[in-house]
N, C-alpha and C. Protein backbone atom coordinates (compact mmCIF):
# COMPACT_ATOMS: atom_id res chain seq x y z
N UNK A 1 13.16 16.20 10.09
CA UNK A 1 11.87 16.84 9.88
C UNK A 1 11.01 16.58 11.11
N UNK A 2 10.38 17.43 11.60
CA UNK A 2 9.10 17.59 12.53
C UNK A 2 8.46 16.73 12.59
N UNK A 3 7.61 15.78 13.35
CA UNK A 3 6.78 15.01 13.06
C UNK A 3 5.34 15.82 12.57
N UNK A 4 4.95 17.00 12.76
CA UNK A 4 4.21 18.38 12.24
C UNK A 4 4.63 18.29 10.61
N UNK A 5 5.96 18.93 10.64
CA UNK A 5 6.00 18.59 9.12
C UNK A 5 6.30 17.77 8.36
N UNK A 6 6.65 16.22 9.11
CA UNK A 6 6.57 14.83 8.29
C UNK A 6 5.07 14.77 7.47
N UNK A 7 4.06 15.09 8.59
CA UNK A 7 2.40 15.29 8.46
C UNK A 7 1.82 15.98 7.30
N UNK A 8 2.38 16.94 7.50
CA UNK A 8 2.48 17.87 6.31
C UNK A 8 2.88 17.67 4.80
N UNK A 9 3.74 16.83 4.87
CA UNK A 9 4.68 16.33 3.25
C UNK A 9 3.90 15.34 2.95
N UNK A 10 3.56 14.44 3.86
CA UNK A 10 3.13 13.44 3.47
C UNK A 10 1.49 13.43 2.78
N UNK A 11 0.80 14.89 3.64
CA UNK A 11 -0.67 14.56 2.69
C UNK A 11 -0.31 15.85 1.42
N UNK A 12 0.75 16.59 1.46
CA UNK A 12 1.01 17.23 0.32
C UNK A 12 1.31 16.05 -0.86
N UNK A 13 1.86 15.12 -0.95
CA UNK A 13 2.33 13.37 -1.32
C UNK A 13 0.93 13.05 -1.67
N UNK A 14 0.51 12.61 -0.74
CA UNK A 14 -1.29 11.98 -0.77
C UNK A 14 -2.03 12.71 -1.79
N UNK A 15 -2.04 14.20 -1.68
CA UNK A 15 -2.96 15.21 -2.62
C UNK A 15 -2.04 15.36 -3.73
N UNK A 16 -0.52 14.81 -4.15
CA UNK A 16 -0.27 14.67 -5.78
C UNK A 16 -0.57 13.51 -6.24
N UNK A 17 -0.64 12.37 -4.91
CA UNK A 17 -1.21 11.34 -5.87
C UNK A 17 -2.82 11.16 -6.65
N UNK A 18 -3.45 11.72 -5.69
CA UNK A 18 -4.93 12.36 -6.08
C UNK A 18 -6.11 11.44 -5.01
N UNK A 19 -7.12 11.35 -5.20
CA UNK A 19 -8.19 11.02 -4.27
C UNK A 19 -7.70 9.57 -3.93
N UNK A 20 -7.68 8.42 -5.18
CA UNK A 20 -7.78 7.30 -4.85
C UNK A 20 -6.58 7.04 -3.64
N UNK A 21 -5.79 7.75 -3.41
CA UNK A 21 -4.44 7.78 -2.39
C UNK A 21 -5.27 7.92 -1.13
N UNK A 22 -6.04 8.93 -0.84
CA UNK A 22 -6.53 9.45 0.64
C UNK A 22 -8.02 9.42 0.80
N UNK A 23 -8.95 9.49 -0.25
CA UNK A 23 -10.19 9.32 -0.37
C UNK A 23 -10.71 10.43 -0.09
N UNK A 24 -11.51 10.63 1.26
CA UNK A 24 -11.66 12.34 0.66
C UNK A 24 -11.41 13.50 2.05
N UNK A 25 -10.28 12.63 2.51
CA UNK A 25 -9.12 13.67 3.72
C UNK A 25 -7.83 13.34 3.72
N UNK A 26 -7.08 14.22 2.85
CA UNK A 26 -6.06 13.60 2.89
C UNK A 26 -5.37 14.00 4.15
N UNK A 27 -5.14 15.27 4.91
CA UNK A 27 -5.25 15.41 6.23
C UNK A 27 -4.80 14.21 6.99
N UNK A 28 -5.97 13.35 7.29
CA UNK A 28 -6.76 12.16 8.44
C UNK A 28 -5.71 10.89 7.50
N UNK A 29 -5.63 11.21 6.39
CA UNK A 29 -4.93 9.68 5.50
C UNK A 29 -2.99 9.74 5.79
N UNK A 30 -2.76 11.25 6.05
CA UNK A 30 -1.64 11.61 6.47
C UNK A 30 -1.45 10.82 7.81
N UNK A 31 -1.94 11.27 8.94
CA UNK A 31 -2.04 11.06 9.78
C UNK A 31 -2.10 9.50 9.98
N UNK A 32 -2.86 9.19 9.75
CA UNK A 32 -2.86 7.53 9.66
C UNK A 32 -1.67 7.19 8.97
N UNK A 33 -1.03 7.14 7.77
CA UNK A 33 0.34 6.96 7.09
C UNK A 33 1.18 6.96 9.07
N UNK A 34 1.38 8.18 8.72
CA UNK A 34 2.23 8.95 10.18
C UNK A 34 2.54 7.63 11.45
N UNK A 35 0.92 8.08 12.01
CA UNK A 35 0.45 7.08 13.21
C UNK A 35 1.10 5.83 12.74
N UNK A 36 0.88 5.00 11.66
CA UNK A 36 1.32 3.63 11.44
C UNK A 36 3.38 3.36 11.32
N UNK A 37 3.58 4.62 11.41
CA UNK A 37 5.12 4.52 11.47
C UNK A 37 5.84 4.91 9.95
N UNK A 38 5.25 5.56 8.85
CA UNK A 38 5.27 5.32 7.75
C UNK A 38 6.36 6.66 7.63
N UNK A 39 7.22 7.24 7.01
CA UNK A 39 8.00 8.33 6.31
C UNK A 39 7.35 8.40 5.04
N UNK A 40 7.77 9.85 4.74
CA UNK A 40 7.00 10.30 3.47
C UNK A 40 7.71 9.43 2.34
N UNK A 41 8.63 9.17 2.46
CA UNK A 41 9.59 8.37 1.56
C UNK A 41 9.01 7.09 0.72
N UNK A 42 8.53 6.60 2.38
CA UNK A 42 7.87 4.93 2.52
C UNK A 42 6.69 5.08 2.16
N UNK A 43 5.76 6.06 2.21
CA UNK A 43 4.69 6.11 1.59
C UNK A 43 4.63 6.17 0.27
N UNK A 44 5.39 7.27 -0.46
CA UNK A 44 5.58 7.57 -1.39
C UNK A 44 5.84 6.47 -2.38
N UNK A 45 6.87 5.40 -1.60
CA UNK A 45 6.79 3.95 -2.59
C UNK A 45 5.64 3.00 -2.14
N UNK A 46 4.84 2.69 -1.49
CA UNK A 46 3.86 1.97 -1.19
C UNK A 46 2.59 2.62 -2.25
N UNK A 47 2.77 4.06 -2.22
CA UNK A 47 2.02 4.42 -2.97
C UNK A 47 2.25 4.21 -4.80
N UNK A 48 3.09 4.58 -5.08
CA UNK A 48 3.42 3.88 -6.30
C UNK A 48 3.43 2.31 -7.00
N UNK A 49 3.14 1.50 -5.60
CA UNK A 49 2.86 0.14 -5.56
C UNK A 49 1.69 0.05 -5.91
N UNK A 50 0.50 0.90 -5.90
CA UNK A 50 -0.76 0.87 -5.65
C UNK A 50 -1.26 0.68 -3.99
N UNK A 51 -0.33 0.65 -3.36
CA UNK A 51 -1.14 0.38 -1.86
C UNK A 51 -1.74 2.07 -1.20
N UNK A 52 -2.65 2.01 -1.30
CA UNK A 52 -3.29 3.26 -0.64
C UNK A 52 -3.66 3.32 1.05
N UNK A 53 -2.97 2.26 1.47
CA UNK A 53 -3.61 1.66 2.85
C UNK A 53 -2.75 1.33 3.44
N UNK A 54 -2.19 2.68 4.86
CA UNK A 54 -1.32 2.02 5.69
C UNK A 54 -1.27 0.66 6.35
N UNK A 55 -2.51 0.10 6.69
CA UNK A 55 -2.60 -1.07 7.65
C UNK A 55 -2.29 -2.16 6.30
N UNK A 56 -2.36 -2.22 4.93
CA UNK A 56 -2.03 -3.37 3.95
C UNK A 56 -0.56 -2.61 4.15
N UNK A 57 -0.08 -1.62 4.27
CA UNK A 57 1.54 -1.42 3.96
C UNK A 57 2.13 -2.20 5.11
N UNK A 58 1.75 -2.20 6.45
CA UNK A 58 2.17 -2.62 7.51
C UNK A 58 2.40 -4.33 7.60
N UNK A 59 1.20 -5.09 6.88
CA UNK A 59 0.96 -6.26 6.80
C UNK A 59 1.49 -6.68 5.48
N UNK A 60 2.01 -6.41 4.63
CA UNK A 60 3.30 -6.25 3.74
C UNK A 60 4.91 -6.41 4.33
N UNK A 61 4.92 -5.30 5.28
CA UNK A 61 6.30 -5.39 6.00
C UNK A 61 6.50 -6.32 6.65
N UNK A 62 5.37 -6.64 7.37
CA UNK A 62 5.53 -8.13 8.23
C UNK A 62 5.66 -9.57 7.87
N UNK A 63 5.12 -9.27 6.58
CA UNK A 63 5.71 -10.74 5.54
C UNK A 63 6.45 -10.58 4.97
N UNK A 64 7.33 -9.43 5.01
CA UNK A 64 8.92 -9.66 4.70
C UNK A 64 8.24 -9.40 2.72
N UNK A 65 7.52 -8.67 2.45
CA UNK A 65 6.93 -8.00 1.39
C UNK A 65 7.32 -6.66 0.97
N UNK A 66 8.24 -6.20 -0.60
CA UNK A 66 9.22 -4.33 0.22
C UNK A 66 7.82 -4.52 -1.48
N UNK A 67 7.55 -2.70 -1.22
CA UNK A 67 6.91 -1.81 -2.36
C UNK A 67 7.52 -2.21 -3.68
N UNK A 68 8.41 -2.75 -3.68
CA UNK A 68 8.51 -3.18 -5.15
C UNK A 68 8.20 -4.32 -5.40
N UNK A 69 7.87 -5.27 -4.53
CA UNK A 69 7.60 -6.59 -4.91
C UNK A 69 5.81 -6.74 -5.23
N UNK A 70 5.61 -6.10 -4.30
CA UNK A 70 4.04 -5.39 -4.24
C UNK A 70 3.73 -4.89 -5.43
N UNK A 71 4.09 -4.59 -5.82
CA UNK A 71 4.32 -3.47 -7.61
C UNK A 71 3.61 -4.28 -8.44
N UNK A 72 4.23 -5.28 -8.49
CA UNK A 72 3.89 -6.79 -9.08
C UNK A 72 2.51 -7.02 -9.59
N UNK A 73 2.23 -6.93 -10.93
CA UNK A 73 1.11 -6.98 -11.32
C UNK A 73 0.65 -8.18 -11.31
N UNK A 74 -0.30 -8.78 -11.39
CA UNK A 74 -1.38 -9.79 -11.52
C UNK A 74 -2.35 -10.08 -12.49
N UNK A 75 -2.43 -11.60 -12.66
CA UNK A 75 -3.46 -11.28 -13.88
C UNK A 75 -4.89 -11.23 -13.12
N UNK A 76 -5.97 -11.37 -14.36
CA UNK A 76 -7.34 -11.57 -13.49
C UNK A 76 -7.91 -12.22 -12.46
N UNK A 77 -7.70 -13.47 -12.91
CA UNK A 77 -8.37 -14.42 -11.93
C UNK A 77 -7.22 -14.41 -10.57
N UNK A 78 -6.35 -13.47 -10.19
CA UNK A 78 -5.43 -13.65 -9.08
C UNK A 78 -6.63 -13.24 -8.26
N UNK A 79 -6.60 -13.24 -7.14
CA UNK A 79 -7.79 -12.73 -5.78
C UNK A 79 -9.38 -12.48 -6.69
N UNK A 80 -9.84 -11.51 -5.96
CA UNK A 80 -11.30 -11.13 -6.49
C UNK A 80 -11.63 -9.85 -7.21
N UNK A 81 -12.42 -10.15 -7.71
CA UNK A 81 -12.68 -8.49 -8.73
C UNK A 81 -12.58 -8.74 -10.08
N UNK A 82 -11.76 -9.73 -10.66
CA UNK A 82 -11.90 -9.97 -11.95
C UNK A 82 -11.24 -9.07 -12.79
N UNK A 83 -9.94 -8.31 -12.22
CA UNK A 83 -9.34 -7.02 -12.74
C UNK A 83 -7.75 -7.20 -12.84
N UNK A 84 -6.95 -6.76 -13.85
CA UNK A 84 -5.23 -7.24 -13.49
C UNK A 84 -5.18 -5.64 -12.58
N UNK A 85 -4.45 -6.05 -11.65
CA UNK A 85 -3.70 -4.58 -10.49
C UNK A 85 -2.67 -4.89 -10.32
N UNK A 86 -2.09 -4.20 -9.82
CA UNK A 86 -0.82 -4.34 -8.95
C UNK A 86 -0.88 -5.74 -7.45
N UNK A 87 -0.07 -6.25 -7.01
CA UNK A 87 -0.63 -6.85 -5.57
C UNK A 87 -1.03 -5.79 -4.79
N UNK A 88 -0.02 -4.69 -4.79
CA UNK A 88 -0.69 -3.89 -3.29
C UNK A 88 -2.17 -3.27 -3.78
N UNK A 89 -2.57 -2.95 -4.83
CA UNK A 89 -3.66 -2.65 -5.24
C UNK A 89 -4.57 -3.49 -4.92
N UNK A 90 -4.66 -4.84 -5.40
CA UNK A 90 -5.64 -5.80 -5.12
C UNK A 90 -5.96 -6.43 -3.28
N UNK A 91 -4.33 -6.07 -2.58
CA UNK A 91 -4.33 -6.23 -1.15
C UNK A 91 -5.27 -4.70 -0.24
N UNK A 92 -5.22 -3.91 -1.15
CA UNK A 92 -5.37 -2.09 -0.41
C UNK A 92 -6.65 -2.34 -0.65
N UNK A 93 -7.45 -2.86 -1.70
CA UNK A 93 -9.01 -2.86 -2.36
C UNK A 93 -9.61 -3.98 -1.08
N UNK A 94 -8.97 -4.94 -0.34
CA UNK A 94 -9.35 -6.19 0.02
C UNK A 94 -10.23 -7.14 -0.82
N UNK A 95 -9.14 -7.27 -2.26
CA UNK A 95 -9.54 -8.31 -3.26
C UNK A 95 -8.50 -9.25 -3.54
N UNK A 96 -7.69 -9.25 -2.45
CA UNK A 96 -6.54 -10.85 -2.30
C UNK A 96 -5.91 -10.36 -1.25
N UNK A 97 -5.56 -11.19 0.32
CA UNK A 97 -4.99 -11.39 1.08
C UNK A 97 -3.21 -11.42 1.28
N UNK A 98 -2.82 -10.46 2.02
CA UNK A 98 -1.12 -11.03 1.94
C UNK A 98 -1.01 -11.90 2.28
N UNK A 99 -1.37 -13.51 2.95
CA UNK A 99 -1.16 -14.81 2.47
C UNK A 99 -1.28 -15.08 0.97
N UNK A 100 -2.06 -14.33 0.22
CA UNK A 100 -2.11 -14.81 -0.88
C UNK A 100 -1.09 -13.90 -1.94
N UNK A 101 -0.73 -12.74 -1.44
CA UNK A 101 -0.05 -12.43 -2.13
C UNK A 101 1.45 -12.83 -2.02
N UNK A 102 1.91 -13.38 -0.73
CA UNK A 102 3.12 -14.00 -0.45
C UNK A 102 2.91 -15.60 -1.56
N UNK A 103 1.88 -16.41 -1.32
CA UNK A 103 2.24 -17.32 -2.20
C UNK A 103 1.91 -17.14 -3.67
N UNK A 104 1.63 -16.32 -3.82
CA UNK A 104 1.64 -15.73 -5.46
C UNK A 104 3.06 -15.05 -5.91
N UNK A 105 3.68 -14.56 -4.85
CA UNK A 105 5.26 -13.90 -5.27
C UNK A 105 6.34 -14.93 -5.05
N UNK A 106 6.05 -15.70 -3.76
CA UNK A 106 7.06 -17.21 -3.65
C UNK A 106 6.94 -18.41 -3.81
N UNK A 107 5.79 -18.93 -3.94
CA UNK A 107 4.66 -20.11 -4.05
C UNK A 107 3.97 -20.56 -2.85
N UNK A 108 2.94 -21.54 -2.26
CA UNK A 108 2.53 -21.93 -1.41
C UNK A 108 3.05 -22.15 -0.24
N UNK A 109 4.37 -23.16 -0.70
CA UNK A 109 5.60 -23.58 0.34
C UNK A 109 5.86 -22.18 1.43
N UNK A 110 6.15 -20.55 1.08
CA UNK A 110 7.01 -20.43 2.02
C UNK A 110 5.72 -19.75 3.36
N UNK A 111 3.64 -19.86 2.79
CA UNK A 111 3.44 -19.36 3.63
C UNK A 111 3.02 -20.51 4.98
């Protein structure tokens, strides 16, 4: 696929997941996905993680963190907000840190 029409699938992706995915361009949210190295594929599961945010998907990959582990719900008092989410949800909102979500999925020890 094109990197034109990678662009393309991916905010067609963005606009089925609905606003909270792209906010209010999905266009510019494509693009950013894109720019950050992302396939519609890889979005598509980050997005189902709750992560709406290439730069939390990126900082996920780098702690050795895949979209399904991210998935991983939480109770309240995990990070801030006072809400159960997903991790990538509560990491995409910036209401718990991937340090904190690595020692919440492996314990303290491995960060």
């Amino acid at each position: 696929m094109s990197d034109r029409a990678e662009i393309l699938a991916i905010a067609e992706l963005l606009r089925w997941h609905g606003p909270w995915a792209y906010g209010d361009d999905p266009d510019r949210a494509a693009q950013e996905w894109a720019d950050a190295g992302f396939s519609e594929e890889a979005v598509d599961a980050w997005l189902e993680a709750g992560c709406a945010e290439p730069d939390a998907a990126k900082e996920f990959e780098a702690a050795g963190i895949t979209p399904t582990e991210a998935a991983r719900w939480t109770d309240e008092e995990i990070g801030l907000g006072g809400y159960r989410g997903t991790i990538a949800l509560k990491v995409s909102n910036g209401h718990l840190s991937v340090d904190e979500a690595v020692a919440y999925l492996y314990g303290p020890e491995r960060n």
